[in-house]
Protein backbone atom coordinates (compact mmCIF):
# COMPACT_ATOMS: atom_id res chain seq x y z
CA UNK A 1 114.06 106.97 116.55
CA UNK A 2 115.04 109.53 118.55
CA UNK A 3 112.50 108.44 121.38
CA UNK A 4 114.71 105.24 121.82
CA UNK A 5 117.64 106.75 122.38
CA UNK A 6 116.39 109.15 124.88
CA UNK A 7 115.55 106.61 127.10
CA UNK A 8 118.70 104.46 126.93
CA UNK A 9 120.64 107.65 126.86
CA UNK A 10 118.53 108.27 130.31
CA UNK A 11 119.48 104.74 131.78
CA UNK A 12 123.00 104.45 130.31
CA UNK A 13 123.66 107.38 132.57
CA UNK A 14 122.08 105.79 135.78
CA UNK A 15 124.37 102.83 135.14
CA UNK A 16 127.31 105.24 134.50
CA UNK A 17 126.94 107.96 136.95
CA UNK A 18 128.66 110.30 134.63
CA UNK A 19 129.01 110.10 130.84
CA UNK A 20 130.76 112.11 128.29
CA UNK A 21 128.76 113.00 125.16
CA UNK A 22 131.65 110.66 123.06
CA UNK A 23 130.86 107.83 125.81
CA UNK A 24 127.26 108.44 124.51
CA UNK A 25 127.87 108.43 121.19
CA UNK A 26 129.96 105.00 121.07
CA UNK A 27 127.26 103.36 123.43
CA UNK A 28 124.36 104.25 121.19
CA UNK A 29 126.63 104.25 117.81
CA UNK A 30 125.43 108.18 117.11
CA UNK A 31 127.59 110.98 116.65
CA UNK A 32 128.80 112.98 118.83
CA UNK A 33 126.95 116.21 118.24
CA UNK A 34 123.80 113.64 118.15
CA UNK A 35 124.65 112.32 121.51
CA UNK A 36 124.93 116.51 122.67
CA UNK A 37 121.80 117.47 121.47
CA UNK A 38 120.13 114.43 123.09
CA UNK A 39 121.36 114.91 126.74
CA UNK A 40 120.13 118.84 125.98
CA UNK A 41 117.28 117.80 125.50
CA UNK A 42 116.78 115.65 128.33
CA UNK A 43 118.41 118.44 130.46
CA UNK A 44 115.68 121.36 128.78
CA UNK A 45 112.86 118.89 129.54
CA UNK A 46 113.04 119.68 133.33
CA UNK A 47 115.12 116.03 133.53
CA UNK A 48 117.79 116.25 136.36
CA UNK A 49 120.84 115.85 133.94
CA UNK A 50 123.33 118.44 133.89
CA UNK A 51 127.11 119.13 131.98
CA UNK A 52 129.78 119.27 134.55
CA UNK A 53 132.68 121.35 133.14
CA UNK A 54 136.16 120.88 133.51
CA UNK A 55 138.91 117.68 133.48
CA UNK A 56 137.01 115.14 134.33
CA UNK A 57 133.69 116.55 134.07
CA UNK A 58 131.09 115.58 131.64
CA UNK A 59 126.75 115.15 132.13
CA UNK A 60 125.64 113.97 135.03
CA UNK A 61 122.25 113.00 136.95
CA UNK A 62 121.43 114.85 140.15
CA UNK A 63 122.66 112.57 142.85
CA UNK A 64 124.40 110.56 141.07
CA UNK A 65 124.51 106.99 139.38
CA UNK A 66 121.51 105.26 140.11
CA UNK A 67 120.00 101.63 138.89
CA UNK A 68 116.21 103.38 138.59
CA UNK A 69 114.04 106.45 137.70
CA UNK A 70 113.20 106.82 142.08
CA UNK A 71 115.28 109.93 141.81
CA UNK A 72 112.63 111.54 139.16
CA UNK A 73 110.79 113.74 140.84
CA UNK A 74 107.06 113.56 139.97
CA UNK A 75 107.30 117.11 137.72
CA UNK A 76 110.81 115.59 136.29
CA UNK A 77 108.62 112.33 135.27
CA UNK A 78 105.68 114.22 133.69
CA UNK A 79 108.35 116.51 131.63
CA UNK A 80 110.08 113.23 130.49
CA UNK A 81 106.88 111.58 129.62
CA UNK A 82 105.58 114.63 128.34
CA UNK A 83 108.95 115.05 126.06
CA UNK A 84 108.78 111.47 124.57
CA UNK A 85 104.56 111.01 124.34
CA UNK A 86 104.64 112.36 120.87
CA UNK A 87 107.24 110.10 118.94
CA UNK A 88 105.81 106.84 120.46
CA UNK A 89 103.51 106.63 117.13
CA UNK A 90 106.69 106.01 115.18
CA UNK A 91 107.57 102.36 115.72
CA UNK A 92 106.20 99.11 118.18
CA UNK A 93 110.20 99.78 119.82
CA UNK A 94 109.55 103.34 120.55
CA UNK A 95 106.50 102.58 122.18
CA UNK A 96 108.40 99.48 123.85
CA UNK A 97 111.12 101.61 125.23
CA UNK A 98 108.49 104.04 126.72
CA UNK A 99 106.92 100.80 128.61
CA UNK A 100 109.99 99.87 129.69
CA UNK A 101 110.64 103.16 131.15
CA UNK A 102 107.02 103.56 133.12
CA UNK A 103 107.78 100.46 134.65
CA UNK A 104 111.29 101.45 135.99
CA UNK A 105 109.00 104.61 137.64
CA UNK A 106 108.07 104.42 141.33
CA UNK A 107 104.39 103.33 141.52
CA UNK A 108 103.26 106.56 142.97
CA UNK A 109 104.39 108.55 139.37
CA UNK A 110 102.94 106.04 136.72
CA UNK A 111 99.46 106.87 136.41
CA UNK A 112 99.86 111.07 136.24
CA UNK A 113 103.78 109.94 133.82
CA UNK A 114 101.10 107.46 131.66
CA UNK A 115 98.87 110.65 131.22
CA UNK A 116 101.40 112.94 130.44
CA UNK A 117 102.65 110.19 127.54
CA UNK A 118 99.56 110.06 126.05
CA UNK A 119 98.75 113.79 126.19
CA UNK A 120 99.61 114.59 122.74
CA UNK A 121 100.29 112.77 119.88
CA UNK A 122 102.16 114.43 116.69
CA UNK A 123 100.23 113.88 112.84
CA UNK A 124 102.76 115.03 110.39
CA UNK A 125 100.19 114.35 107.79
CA UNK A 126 97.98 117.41 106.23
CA UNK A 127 94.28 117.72 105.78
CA UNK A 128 93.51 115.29 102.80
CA UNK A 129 96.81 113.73 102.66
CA UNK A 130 98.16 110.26 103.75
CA UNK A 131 100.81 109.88 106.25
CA UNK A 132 103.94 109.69 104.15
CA UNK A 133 106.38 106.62 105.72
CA UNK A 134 110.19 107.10 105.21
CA UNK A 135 110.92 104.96 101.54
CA UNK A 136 113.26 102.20 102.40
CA UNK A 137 116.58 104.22 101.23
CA UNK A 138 116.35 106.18 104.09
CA UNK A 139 116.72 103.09 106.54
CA UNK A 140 120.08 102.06 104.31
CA UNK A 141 121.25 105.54 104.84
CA UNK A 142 120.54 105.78 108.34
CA UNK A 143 122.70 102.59 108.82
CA UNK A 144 125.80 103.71 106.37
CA UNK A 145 125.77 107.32 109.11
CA UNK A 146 125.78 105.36 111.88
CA UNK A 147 128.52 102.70 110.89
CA UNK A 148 130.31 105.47 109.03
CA UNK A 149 130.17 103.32 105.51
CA UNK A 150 130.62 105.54 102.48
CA UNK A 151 127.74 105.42 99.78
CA UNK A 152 127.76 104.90 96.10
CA UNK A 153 124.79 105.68 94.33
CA UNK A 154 124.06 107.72 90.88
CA UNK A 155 122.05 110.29 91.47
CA UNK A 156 120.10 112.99 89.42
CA UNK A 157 116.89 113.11 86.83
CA UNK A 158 115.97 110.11 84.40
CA UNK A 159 118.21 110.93 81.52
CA UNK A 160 121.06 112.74 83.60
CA UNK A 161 122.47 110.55 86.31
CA UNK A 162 125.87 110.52 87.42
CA UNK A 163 127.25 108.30 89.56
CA UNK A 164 128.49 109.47 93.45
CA UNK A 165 130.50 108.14 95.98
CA UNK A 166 130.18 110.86 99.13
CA UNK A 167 130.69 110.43 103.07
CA UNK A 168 127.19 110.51 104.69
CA UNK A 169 126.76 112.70 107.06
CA UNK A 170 123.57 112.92 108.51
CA UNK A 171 119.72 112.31 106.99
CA UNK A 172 116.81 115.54 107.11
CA UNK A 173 113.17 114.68 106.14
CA UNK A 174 111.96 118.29 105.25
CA UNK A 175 108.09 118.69 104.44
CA UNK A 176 108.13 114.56 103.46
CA UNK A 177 111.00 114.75 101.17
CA UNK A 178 114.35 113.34 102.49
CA UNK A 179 117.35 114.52 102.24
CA UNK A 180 121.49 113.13 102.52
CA UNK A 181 123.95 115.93 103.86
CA UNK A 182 126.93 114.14 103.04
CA UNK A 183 131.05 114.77 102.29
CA UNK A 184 132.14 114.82 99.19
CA UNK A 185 135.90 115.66 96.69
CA UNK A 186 134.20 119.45 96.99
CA UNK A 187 133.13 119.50 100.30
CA UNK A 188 129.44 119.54 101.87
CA UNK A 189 126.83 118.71 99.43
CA UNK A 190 122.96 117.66 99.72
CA UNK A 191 121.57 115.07 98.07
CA UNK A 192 117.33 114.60 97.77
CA UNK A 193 117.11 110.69 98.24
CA UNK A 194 114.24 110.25 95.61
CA UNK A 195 117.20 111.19 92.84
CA UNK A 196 119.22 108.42 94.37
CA UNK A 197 119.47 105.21 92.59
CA UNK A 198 121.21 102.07 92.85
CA UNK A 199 121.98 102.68 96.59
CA UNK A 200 124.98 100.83 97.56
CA UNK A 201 126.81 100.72 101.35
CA UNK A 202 130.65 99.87 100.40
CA UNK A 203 132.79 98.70 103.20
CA UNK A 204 134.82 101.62 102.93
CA UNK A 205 135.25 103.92 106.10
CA UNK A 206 133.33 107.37 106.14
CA UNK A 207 135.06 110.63 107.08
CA UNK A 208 132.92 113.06 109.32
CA UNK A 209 134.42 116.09 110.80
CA UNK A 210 134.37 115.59 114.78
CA UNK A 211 132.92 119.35 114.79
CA UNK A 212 129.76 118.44 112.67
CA UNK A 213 126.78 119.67 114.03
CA UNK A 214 123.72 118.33 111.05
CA UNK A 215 121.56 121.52 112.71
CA UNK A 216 124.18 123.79 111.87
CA UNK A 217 124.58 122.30 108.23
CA UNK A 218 120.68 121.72 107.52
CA UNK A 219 120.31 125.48 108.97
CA UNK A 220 123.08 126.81 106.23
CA UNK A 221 121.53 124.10 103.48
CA UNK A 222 118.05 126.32 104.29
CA UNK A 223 119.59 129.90 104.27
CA UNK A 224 121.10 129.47 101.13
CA UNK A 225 118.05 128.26 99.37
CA UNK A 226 115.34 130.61 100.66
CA UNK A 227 117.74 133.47 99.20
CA UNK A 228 117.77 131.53 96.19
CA UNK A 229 113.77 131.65 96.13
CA UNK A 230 113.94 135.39 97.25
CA UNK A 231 115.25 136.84 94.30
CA UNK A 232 112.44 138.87 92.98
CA UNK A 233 110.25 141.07 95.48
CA UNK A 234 106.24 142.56 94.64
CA UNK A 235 104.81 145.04 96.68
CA UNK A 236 101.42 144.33 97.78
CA UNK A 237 98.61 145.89 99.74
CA UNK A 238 97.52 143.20 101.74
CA UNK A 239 94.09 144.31 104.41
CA UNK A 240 94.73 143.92 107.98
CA UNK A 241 92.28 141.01 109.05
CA UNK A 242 93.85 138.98 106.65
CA UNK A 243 97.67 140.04 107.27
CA UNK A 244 98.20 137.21 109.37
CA UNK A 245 96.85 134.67 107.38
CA UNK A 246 98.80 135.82 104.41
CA UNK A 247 101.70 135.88 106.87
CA UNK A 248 101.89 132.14 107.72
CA UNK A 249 101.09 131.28 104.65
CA UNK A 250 104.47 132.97 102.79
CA UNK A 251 106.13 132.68 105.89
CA UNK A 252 110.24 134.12 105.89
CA UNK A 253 109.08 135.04 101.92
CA UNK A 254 106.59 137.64 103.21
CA UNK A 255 108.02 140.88 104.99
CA UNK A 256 105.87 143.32 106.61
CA UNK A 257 106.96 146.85 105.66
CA UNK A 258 104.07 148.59 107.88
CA UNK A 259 100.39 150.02 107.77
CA UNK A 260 99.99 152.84 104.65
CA UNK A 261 96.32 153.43 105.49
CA UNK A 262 93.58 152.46 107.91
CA UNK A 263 93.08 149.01 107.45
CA UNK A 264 95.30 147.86 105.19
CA UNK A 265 99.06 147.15 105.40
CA UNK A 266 102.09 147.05 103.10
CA UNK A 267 104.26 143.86 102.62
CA UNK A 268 106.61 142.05 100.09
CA UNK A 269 106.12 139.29 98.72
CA UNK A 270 109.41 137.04 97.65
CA UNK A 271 110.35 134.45 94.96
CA UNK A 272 112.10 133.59 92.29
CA UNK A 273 110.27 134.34 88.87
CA UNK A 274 107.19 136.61 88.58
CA UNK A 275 105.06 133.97 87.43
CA UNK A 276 105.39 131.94 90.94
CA UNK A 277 104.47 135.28 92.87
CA UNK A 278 101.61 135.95 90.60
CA UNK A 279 99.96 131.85 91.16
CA UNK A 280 100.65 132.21 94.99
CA UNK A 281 99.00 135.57 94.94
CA UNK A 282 95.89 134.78 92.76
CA UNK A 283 93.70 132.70 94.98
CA UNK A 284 93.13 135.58 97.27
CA UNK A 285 91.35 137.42 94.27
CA UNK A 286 90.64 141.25 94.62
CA UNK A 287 91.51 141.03 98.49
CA UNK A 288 95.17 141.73 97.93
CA UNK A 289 96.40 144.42 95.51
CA UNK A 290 100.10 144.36 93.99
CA UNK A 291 101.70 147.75 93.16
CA UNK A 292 104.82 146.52 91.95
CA UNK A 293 106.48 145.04 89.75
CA UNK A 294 104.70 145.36 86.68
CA UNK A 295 105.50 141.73 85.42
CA UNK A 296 103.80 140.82 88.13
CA UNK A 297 101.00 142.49 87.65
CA UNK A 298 100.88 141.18 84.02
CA UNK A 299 101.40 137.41 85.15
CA UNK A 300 97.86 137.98 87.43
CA UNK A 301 96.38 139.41 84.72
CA UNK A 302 97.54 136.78 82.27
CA UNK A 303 96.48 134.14 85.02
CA UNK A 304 92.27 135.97 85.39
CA UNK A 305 92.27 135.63 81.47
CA UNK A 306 93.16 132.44 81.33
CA UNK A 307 90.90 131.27 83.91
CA UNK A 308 87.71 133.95 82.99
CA UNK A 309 88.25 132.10 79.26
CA UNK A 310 88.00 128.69 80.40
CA UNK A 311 85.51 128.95 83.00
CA UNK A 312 83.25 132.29 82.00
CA UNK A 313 79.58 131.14 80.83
């Protein structure tokens, strides 16, 4: 978890003065864009760790190597605390390392850094819904990044499988679905791990581009599929107290175009087919009105039918 390796990132460096993000990486066997992000992070949170450019340079602490957290400065603690609170309902070793770390605090910081720990907590899950743990692939696949171990696996629907062998690159869990950004004969590919079957970890060495950066890809994996999903565009009339409802709800698939008349605004609404605009549209009812495309239009009144015939007394 990524709690776990904050903290021995954090006292890695006290024992080392100055690290390089590849020193990071080999101590905590991450990558070395993993092992960047992490000492940003620490640096963003208000921790006293900065990059020192140049031959030689690298990150640093503020005052150099030290054996304890008695250089934290009472704000520097809270951000820490404050940074790492949230993840320690993953796992009995995140919460572990965070012990580990209060205790390494001066006594005058602990109770205020405790606080600031248990100030917030993170709930992935929705309303109604269960907390959805990682399936078990996902721990093989962490392991075969880390070690750099190629994967075989066949992947695809029941019926249609084929049978991979890639470079794994780095894991995403998007929305509770997981997925492998990994190498393969034709170059990046993703991979949803509930296709995968018949995991295996070979003892074959894994290629990964030193220049990798799994934000970067995951960002370019999302791009390319939200303008897949944006193909088809309706018009709507949507009134202004409930703009911004409709607005989180669509999201990047709802554009604002601006206000036709008093009170109500003009937007677009994106997706692939008519049909899917039309269901995501119906629940708001008369509230909203589309103007175009006709199809759309159709599909909604194809949809009230269907429902006024089942349901109408």
């Amino acid at each position: 978890m990524r709690a776990d390796r904050l903290v021995a990132t954090l006292l890695f460096m006290q024992t080392r003065g100055r690290v390089t993000a590849a020193e990071v990486a080999t101590e905590l066997e991450v990558s070395v864009a993993t092992a960047r992000r992490d000492l940003e992070a620490l640096s963003t949170a208000g921790i006293p760790v900065y990059p020192q450019a140049g031959r030689g340079g690298g990150w640093a602490l503020v005052g150099g190597a030290r054996t304890d957290l008695s250089g934290l400065t009472e704000g520097e603690a809270q951000s820490l605390f404050l940074l790492l609170g949230p993840m320690t309902t993953a796992s009995p070793a995140t919460r572990a390392a965070l012990r580990k770390l209060l205790r390494a605090l001066p006594q005058s910081f602990r109770a205020e850094a405790e606080a600031a720990a248990g100030a917030m907590i993170v709930d992935p899950a929705r309303w109604g819904e269960r907390d959805e743990q990682a399936p078990p692939e996902v721990a093989r696949l962490q392991r075969a990044v880390v070690r750099r171990r190629r994967v075989r696996f066949d992947y695809g629907r029941s019926g249609s499988r084929t049978e991979r062998t890639v470079d794994p690159w780095g894991l995403v869990d998007k929305d509770a679905i997981w997925y492998l950004i990994a190498g393969t004969e034709r170059g990046q590919r993703t991979f949803r791990v509930d296709r995968m079957a018949g995991i295996e970890i070979t003892d074959e060495t894994a290629h990964r581009p030193e220049d990798f950066d799994l934000n970067a890809a995951w960002s370019e994996v999302v791009e390319a599929m939200e303008q897949r999903r944006s193909t088809l565009a309706a018009t709507v009339l949507v009134p202004d107290h409930l703009l911004p409802v409709l607005a989180h709800q669509q999201g990047r698939h709802c554009e604002i175009d601006g206000p036709i008349t008093e009170g109500r605004t003009r937007v677009r609404i994106t997706a692939p087919s008519p049909l899917m605009i039309a269901q995501q549209l119906a629940g708001w009812g008369t509230a909203l009105e589309v103007t175009e495309p006709e199809s759309v239009r159709a599909e909604l009144a194809r949809l009230g039918s269907e429902l006024v015939a089942r349901y109408a007394t």
